[in-house]
PDB file of N, CA and C in Angstrom:
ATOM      1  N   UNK A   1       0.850  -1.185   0.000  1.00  0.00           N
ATOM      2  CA  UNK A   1       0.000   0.000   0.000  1.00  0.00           C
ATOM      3  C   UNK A   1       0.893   1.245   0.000  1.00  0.00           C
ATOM      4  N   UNK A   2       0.424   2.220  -0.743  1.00  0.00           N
ATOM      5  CA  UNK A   2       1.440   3.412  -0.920  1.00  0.00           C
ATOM      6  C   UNK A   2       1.102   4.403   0.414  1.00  0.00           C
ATOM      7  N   UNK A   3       2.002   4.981   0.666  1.00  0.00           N
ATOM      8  CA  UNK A   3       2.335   5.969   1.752  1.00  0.00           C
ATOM      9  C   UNK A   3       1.260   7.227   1.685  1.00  0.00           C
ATOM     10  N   UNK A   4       0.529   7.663   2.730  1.00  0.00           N
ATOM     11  CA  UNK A   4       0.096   8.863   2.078  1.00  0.00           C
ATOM     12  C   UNK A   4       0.761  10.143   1.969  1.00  0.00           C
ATOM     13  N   UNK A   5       1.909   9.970   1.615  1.00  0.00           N
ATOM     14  CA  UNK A   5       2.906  10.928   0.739  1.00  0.00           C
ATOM     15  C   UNK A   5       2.590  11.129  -0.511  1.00  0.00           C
ATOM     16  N   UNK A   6       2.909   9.629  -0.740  1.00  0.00           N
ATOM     17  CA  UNK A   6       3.068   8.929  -2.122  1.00  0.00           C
ATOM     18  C   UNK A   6       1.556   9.343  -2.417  1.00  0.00           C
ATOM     19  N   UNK A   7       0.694   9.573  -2.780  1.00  0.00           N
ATOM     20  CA  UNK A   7      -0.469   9.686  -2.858  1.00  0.00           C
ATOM     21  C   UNK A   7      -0.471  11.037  -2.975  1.00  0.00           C
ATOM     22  N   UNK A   8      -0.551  12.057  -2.440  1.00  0.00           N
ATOM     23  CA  UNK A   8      -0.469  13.521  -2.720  1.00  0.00           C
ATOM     24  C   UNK A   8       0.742  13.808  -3.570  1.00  0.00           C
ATOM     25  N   UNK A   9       1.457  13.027  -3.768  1.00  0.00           N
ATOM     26  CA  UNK A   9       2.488  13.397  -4.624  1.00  0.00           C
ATOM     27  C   UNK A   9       2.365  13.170  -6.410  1.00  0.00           C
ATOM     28  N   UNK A  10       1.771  11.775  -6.099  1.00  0.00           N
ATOM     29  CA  UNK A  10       0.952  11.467  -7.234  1.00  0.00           C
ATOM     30  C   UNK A  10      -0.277  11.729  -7.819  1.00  0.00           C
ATOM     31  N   UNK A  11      -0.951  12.108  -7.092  1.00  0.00           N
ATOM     32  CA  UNK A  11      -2.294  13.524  -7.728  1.00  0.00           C
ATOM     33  C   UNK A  11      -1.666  14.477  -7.913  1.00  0.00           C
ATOM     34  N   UNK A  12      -1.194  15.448  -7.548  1.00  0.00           N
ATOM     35  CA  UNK A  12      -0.471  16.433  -8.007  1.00  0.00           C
ATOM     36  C   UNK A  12       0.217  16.179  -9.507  1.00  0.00           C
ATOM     37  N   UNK A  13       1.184  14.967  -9.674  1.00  0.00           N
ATOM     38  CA  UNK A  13       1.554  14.906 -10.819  1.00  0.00           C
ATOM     39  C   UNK A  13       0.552  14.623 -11.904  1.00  0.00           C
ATOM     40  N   UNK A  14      -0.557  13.927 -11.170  1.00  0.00           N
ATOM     41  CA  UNK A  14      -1.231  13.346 -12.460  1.00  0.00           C
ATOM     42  C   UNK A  14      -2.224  14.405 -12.733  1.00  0.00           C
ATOM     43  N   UNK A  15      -2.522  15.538 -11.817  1.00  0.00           N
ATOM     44  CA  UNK A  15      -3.468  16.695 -12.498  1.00  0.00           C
ATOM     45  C   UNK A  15      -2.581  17.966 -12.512  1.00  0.00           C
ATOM     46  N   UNK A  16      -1.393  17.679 -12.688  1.00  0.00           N
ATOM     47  CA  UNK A  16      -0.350  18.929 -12.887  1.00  0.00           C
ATOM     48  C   UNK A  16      -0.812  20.252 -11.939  1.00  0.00           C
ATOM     49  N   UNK A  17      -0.608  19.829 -10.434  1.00  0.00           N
ATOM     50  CA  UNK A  17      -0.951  21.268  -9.633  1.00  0.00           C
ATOM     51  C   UNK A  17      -0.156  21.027  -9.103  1.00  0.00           C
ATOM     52  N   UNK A  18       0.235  22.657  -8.788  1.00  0.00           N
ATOM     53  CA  UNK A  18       1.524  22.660  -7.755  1.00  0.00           C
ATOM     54  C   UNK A  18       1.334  22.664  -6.671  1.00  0.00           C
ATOM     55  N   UNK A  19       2.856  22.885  -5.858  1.00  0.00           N
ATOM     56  CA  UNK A  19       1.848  23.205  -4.165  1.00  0.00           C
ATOM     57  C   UNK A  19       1.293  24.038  -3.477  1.00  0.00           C
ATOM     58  N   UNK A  20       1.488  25.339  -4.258  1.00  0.00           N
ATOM     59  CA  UNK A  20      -0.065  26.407  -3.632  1.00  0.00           C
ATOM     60  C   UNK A  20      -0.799  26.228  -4.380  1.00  0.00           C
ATOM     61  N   UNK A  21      -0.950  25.236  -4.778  1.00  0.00           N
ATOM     62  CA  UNK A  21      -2.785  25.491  -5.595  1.00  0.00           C
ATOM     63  C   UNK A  21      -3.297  24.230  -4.603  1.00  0.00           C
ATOM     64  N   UNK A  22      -2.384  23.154  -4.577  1.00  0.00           N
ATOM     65  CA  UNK A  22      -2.741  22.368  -4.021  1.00  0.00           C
ATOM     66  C   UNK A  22      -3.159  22.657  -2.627  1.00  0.00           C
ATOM     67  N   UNK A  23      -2.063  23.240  -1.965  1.00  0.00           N
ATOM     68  CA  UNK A  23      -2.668  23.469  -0.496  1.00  0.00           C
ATOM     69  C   UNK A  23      -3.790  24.492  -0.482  1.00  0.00           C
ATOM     70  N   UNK A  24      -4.232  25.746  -1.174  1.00  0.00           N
ATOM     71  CA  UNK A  24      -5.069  26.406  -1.530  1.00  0.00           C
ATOM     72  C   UNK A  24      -6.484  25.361  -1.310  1.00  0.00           C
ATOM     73  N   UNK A  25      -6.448  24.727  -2.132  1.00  0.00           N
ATOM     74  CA  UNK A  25      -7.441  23.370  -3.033  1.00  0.00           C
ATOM     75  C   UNK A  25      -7.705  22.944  -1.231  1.00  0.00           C
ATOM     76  N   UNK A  26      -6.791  22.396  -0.382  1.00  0.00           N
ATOM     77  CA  UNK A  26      -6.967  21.952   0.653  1.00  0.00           C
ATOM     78  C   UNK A  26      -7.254  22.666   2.092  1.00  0.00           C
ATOM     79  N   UNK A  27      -7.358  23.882   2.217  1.00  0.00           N
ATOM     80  CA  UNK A  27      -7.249  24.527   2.975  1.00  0.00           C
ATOM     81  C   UNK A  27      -6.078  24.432   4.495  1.00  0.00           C
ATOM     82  N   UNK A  28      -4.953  24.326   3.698  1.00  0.00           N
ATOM     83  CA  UNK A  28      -3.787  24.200   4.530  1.00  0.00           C
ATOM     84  C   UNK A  28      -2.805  25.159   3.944  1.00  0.00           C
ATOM     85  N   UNK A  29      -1.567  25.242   4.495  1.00  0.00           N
ATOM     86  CA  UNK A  29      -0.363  26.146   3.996  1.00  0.00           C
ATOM     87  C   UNK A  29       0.555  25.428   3.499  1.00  0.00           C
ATOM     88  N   UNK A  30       0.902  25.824   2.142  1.00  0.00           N
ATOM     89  CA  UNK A  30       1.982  25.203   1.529  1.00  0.00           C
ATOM     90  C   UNK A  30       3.567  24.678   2.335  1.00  0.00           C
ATOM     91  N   UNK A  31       3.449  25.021   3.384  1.00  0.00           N
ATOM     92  CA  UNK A  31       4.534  24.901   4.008  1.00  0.00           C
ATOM     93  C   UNK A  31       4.341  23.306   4.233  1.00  0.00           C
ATOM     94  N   UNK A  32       2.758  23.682   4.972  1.00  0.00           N
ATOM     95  CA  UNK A  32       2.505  21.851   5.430  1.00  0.00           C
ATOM     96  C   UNK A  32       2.252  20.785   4.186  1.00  0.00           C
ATOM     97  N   UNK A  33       1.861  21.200   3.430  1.00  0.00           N
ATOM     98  CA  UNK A  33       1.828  20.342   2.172  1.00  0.00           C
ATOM     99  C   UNK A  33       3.343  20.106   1.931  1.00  0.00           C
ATOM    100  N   UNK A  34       4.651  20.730   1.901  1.00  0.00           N
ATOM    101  CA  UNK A  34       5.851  19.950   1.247  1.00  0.00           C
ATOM    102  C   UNK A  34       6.023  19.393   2.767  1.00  0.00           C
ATOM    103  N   UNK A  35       6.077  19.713   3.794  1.00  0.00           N
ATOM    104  CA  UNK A  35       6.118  18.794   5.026  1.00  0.00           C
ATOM    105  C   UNK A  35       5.848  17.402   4.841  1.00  0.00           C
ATOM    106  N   UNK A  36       4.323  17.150   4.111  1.00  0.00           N
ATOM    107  CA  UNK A  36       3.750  15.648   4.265  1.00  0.00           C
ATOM    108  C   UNK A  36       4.650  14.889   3.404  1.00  0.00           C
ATOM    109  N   UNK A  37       4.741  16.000   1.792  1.00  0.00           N
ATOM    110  CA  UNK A  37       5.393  15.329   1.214  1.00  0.00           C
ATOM    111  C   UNK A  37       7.043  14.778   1.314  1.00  0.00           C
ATOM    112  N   UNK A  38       7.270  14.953   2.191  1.00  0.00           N
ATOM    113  CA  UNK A  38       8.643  15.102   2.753  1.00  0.00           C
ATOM    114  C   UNK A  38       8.640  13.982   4.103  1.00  0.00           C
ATOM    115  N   UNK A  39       6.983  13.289   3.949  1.00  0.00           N
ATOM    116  CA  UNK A  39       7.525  12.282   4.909  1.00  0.00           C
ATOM    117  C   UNK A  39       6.741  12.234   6.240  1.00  0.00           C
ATOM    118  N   UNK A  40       7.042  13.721   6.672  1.00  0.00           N
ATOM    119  CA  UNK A  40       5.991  14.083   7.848  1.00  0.00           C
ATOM    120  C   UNK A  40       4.589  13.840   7.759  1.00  0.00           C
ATOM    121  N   UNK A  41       3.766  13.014   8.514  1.00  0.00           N
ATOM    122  CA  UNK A  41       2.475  12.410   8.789  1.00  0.00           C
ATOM    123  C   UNK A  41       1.898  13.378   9.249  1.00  0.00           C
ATOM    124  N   UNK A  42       0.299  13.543   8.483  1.00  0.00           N
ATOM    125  CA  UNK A  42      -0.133  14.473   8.870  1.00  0.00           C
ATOM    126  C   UNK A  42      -1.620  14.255   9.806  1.00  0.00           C
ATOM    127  N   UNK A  43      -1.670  15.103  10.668  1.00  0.00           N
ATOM    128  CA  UNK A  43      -2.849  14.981  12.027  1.00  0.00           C
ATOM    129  C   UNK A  43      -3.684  14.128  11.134  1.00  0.00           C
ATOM    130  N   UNK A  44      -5.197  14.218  11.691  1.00  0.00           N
ATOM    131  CA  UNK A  44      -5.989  13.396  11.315  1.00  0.00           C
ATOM    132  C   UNK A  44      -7.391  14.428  10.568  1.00  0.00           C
ATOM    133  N   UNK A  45      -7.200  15.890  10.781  1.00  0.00           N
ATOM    134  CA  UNK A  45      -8.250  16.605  10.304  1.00  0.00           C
ATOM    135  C   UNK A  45      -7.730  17.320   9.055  1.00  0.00           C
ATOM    136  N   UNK A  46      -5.361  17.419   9.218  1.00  0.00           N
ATOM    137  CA  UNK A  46      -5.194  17.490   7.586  1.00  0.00           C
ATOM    138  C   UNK A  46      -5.823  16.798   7.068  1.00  0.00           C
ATOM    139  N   UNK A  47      -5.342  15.683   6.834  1.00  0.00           N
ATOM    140  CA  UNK A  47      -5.233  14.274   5.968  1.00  0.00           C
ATOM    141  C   UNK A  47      -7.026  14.555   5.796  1.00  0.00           C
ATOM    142  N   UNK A  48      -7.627  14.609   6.253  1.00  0.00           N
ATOM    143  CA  UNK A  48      -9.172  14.807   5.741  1.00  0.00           C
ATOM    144  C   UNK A  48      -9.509  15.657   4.682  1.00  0.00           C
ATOM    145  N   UNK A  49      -9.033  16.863   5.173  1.00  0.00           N
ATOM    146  CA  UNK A  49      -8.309  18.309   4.205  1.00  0.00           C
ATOM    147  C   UNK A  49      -8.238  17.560   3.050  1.00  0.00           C
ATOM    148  N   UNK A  50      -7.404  17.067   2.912  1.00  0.00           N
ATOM    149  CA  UNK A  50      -6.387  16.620   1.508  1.00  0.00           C
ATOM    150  C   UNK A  50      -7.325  15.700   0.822  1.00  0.00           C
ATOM    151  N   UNK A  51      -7.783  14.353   1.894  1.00  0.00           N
ATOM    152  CA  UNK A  51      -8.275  13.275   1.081  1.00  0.00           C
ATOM    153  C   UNK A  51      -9.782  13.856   0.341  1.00  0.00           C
ATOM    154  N   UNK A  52     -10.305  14.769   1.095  1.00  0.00           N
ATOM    155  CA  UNK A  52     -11.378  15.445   0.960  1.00  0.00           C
ATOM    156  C   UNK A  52     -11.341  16.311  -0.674  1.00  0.00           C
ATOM    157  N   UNK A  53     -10.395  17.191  -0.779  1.00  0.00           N
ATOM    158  CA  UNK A  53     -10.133  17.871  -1.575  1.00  0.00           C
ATOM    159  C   UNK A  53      -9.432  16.802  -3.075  1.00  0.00           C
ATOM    160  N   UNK A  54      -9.097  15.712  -2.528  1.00  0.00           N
ATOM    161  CA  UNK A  54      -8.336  14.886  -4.125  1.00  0.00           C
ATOM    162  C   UNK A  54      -9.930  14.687  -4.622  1.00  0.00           C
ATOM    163  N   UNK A  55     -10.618  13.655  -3.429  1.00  0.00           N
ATOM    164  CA  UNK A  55     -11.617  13.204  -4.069  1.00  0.00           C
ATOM    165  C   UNK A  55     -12.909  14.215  -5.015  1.00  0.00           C
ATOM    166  N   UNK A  56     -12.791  15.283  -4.240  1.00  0.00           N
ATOM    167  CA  UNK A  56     -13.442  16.496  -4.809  1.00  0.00           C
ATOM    168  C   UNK A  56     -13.096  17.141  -6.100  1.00  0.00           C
ATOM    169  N   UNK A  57     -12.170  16.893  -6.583  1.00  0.00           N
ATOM    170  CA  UNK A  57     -11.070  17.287  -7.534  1.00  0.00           C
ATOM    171  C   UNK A  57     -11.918  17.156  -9.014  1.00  0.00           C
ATOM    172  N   UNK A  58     -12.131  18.594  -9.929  1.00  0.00           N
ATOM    173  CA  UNK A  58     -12.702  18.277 -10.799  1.00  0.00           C
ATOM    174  C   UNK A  58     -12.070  18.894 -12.012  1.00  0.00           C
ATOM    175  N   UNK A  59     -11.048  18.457 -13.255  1.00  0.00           N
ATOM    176  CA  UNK A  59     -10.098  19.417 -14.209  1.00  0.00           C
ATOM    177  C   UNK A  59     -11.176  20.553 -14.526  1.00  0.00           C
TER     178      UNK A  59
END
């Protein structure tokens, strides 16, 4: 099972957004978005943020 790094790292690539649009998109700060991606696990009401906002995700 992939990391949920790996997972925000790979939506991002596959709908070409960067990381202030992305964290924008999520209502977090780009700071914490390269954080996760960098490894750091995120609380449990980010990660909602995020999973919330991929699944929401419309080009």
């Amino acid at each position: 099972m992939a990391d949920f790094k790996d997972k925000v790292i790979q939506f991002r690539k596959d709908n070409s957004i960067n990381h202030r649009d992305m964290a924008k998109m999520c209502g977090i700060s780009p700071t914490t978005l390269l954080k996760i991606e960098h490894g750091k696990e995120p609380g449990l009401i980010v990660q909602g943020k995020i999973e919330k906002a991929m699944a929401n995700y419309h080009k």
